[in-house]
Protein backbone atom coordinates (compact mmCIF):
# COMPACT_ATOMS: atom_id res chain seq x y z
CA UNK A 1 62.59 57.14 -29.93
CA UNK A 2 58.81 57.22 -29.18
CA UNK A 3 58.26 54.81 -32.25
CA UNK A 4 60.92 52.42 -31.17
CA UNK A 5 59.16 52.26 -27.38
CA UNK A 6 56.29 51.83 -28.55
CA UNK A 7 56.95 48.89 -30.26
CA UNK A 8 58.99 47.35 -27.62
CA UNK A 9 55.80 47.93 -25.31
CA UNK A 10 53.46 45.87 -27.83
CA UNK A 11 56.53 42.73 -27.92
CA UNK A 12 56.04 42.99 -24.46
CA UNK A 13 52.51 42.54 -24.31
CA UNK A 14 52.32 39.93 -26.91
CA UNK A 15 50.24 37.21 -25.98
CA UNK A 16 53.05 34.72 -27.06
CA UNK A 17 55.04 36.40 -24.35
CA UNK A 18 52.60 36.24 -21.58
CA UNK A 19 52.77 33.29 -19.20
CA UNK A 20 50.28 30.27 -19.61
CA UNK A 21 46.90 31.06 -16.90
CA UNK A 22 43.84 29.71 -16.42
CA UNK A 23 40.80 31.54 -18.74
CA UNK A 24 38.46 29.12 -17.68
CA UNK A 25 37.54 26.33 -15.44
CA UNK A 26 34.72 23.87 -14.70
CA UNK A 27 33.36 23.80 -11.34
CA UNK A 28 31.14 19.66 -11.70
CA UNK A 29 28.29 18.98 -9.46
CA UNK A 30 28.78 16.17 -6.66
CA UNK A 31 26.12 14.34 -5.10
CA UNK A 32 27.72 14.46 -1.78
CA UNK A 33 30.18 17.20 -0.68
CA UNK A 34 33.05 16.43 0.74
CA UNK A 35 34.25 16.28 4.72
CA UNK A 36 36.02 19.07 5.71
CA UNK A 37 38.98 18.23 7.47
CA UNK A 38 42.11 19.09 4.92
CA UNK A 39 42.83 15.18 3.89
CA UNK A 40 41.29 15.33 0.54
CA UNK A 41 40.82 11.83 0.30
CA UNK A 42 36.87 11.89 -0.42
CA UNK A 43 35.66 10.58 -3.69
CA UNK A 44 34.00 13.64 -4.21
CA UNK A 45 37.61 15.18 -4.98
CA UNK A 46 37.91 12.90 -7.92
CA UNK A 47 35.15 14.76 -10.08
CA UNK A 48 36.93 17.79 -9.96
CA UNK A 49 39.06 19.37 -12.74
CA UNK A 50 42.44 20.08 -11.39
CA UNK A 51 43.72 23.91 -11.87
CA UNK A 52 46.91 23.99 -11.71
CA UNK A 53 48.48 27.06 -13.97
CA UNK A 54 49.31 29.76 -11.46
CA UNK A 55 51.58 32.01 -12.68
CA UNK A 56 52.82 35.79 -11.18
CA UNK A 57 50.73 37.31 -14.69
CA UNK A 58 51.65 40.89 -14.06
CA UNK A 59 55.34 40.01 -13.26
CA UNK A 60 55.84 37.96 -16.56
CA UNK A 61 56.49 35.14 -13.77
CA UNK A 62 55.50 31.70 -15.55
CA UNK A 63 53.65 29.11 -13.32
CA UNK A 64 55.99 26.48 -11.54
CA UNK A 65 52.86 23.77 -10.97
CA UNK A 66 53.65 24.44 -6.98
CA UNK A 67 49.95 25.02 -6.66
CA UNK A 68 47.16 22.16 -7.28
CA UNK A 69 43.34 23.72 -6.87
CA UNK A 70 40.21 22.30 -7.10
CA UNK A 71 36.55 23.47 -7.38
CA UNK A 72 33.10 21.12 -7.03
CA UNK A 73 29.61 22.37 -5.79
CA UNK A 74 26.51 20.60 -4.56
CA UNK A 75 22.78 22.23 -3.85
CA UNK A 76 24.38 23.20 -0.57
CA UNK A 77 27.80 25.02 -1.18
CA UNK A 78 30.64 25.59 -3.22
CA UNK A 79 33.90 23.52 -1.96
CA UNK A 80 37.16 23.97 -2.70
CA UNK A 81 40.81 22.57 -1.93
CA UNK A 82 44.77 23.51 -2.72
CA UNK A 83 48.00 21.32 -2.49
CA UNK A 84 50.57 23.77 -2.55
CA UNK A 85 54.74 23.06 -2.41
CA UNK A 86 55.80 25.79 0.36
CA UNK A 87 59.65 25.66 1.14
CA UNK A 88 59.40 27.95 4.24
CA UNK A 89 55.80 27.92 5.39
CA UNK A 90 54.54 30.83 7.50
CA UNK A 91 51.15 32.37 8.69
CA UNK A 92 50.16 35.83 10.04
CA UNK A 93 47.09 36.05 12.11
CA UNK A 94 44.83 33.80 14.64
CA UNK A 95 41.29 35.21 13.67
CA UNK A 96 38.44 35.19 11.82
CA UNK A 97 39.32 37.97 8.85
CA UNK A 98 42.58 39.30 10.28
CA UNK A 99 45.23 40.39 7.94
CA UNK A 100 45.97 36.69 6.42
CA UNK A 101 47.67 38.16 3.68
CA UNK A 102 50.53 38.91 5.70
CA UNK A 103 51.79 35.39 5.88
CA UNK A 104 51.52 32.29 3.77
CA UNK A 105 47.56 32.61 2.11
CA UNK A 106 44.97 30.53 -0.26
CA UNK A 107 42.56 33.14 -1.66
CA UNK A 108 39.18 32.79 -3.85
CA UNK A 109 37.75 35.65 -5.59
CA UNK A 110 33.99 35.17 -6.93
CA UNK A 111 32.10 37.52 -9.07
CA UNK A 112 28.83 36.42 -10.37
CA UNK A 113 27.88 39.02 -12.47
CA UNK A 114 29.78 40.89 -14.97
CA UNK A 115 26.54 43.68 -15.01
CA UNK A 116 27.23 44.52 -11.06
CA UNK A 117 30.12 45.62 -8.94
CA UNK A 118 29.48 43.13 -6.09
CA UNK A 119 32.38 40.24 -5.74
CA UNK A 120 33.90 37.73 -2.76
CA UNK A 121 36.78 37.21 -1.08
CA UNK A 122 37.84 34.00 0.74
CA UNK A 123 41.01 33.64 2.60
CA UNK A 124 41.97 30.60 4.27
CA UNK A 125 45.95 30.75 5.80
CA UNK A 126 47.97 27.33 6.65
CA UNK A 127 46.57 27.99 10.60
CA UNK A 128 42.99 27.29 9.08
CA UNK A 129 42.00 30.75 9.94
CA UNK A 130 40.05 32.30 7.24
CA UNK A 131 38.47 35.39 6.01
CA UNK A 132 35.29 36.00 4.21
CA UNK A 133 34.14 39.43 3.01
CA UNK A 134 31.51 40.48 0.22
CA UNK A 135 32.47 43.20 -1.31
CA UNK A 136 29.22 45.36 -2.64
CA UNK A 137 31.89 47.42 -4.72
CA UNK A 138 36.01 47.32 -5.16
CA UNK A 139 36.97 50.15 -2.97
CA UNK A 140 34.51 49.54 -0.04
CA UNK A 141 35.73 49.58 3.74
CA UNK A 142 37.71 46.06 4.52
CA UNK A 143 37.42 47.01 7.95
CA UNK A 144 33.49 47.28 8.26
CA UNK A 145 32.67 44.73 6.07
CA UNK A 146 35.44 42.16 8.47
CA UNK A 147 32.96 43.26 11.18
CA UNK A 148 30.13 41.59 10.01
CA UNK A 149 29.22 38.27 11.77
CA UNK A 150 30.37 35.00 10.51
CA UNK A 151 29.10 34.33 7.41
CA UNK A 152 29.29 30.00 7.49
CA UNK A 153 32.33 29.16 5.65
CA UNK A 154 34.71 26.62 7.28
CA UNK A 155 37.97 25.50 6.28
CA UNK A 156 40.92 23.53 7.84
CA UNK A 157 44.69 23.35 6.33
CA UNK A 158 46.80 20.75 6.77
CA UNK A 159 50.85 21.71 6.84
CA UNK A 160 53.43 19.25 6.48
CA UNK A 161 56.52 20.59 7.57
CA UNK A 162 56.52 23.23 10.69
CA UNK A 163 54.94 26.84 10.62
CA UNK A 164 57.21 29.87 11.55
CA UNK A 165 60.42 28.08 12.44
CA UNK A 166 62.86 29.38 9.80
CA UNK A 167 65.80 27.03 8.62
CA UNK A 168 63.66 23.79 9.23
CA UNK A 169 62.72 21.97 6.30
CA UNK A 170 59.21 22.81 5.20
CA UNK A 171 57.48 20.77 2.16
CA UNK A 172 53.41 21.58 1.58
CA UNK A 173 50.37 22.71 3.10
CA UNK A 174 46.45 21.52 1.97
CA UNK A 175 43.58 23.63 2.08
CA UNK A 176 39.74 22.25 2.30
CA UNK A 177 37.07 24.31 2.39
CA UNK A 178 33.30 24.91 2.29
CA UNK A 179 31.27 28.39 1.28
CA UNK A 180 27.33 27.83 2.09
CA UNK A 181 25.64 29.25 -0.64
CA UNK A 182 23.86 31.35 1.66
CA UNK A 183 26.64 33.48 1.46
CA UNK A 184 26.00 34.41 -1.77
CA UNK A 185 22.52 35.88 -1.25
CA UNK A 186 23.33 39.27 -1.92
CA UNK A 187 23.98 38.21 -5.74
CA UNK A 188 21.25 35.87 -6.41
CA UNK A 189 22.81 33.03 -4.18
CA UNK A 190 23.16 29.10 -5.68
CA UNK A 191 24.12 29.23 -9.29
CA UNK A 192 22.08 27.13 -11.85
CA UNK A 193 23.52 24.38 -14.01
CA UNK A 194 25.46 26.45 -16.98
CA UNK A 195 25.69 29.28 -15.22
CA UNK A 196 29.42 30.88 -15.55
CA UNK A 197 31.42 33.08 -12.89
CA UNK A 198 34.16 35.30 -13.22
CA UNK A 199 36.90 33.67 -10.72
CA UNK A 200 40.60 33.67 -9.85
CA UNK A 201 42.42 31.58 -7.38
CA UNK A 202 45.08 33.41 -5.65
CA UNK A 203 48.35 33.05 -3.33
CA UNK A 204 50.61 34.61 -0.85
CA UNK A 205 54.00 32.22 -0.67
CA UNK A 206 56.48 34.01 2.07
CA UNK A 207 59.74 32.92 1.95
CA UNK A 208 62.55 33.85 4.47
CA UNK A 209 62.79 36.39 6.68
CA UNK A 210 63.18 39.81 4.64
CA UNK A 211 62.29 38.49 1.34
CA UNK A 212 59.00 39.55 -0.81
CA UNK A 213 56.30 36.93 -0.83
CA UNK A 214 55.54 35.33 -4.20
CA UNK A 215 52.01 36.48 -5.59
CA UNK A 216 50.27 33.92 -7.91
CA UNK A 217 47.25 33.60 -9.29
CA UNK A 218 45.23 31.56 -11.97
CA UNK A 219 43.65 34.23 -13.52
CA UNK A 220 45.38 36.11 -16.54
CA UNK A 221 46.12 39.31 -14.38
CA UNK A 222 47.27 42.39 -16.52
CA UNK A 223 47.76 44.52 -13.18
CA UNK A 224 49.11 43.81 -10.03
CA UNK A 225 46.09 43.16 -8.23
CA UNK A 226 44.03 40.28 -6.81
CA UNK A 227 40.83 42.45 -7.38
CA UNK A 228 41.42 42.91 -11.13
CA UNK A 229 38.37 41.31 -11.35
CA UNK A 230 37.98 42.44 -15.34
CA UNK A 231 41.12 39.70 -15.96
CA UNK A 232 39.55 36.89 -14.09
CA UNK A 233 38.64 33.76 -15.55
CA UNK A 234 35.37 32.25 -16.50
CA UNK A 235 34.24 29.27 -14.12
CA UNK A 236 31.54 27.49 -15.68
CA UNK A 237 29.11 25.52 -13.27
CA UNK A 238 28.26 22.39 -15.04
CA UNK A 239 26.58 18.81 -14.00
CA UNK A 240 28.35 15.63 -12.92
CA UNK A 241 29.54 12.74 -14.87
């Protein structure tokens, strides 16, 4: 019996099995960044690499293409943007680093060294409220590290459809977003050209009332956690054009 679970556990794992994520990325260098406002419709945008392979890893979930990312930097930050399909959208919270994760949610994790425990979080929710902590550790205090001041990232979502009005027909929402490298300090701050991050691109998709949210990320999770941060991908910071 042993024998015979064991082997079923290793056809599970199988890597033929598992669903389709994203290893790595490239994150190109602009010459201009783009505007923040949630259109997307800078040239900027059209540098990018898309990532679109998001699928619920740990859940054997494959991706659905519902969720469109992108990454570019300049010498002044590291932008990003989502276009994600949303049937029922919904948010949770109306501040800076409240408990976005309890509604609809975009979320960037950033590690910049595989030799030290420090990593980012970046949260922006469809009500453009987002959430920025740097994390010296996993484990460390959420709640002191929320009470830091603002740290300078900015974001603004764009939803079309209606937030929080259940049986109306919802279709998408759009993330933009800008993280001043400033932020970074505390790990060395601006990358240089060739250097490569551990990253994954997360999401929170609610659905109706009483129903689990959909977790999804583009990283190649093994456990069912966002902060996994040894199955991220590699995100390789490279030059434009």
């Amino acid at each position: 019996m042993l024998i015979c679970l064991t082997l079923w556990l290793t056809a599970l794992a199988a890597p033929d099995d598992k669903p389709e994520a994203t290893s790595s990325a490239i994150c190109r260098h602009v010459k201009t960044g783009p505007t923040i406002d949630g259109k997307l419709d800078d040239a900027c945008w059209k540098e990018a690499t898309i990532i679109n392979k998001f699928p619920a890893f740990w859940a054997g979930k494959p991706s659905t293409d519902s969720t469109q990312a992108r990454l570019i930097w300049d010498d002044e930050a590291l932008y990003f943007s989502a276009t994600m399909t949303d049937k029922e959208l919904r948010a949770f919270g109306t501040k800076r680093n409240d408990h976005l994760w309890n509604g609809d949610v975009f979320e960037l994790f950033f590690k910049p060294s595989t030799q030290a425990p420090a990593y980012y979080e970046f949260q922006v929710n469809p009500r453009s409220v987002i959430l920025e902590i740097p994390f010296p550790k996993r484990g460390y205090s959420f709640e002191e590290l929320a009470a830091k001041p603002p740290l300078g990232m900015m974001a603004v979502a764009v939803v079309d459809g209606t937030l929080d009005q259940p049986g109306d027909t919802d279709h998408s929402w759009t993330v933009e977003g800008r993280i001043p490298w400033s932020l970074f300090e505390p790990t060395g701050g601006r990358p240089k050209l060739g250097d490569v991050w551990s990253f994954a691109l997360c999401r929170y998709d609610y659905g109706p009332e009483g129903t689990k949210p959909v977790l999804s990320s583009s990283a190649p999770l093994t456990q069912g956690s966002f902060h996994r941060y040894e199955d991220y991908g590699a995100l390789k910071f490279e030059g434009g054009r």
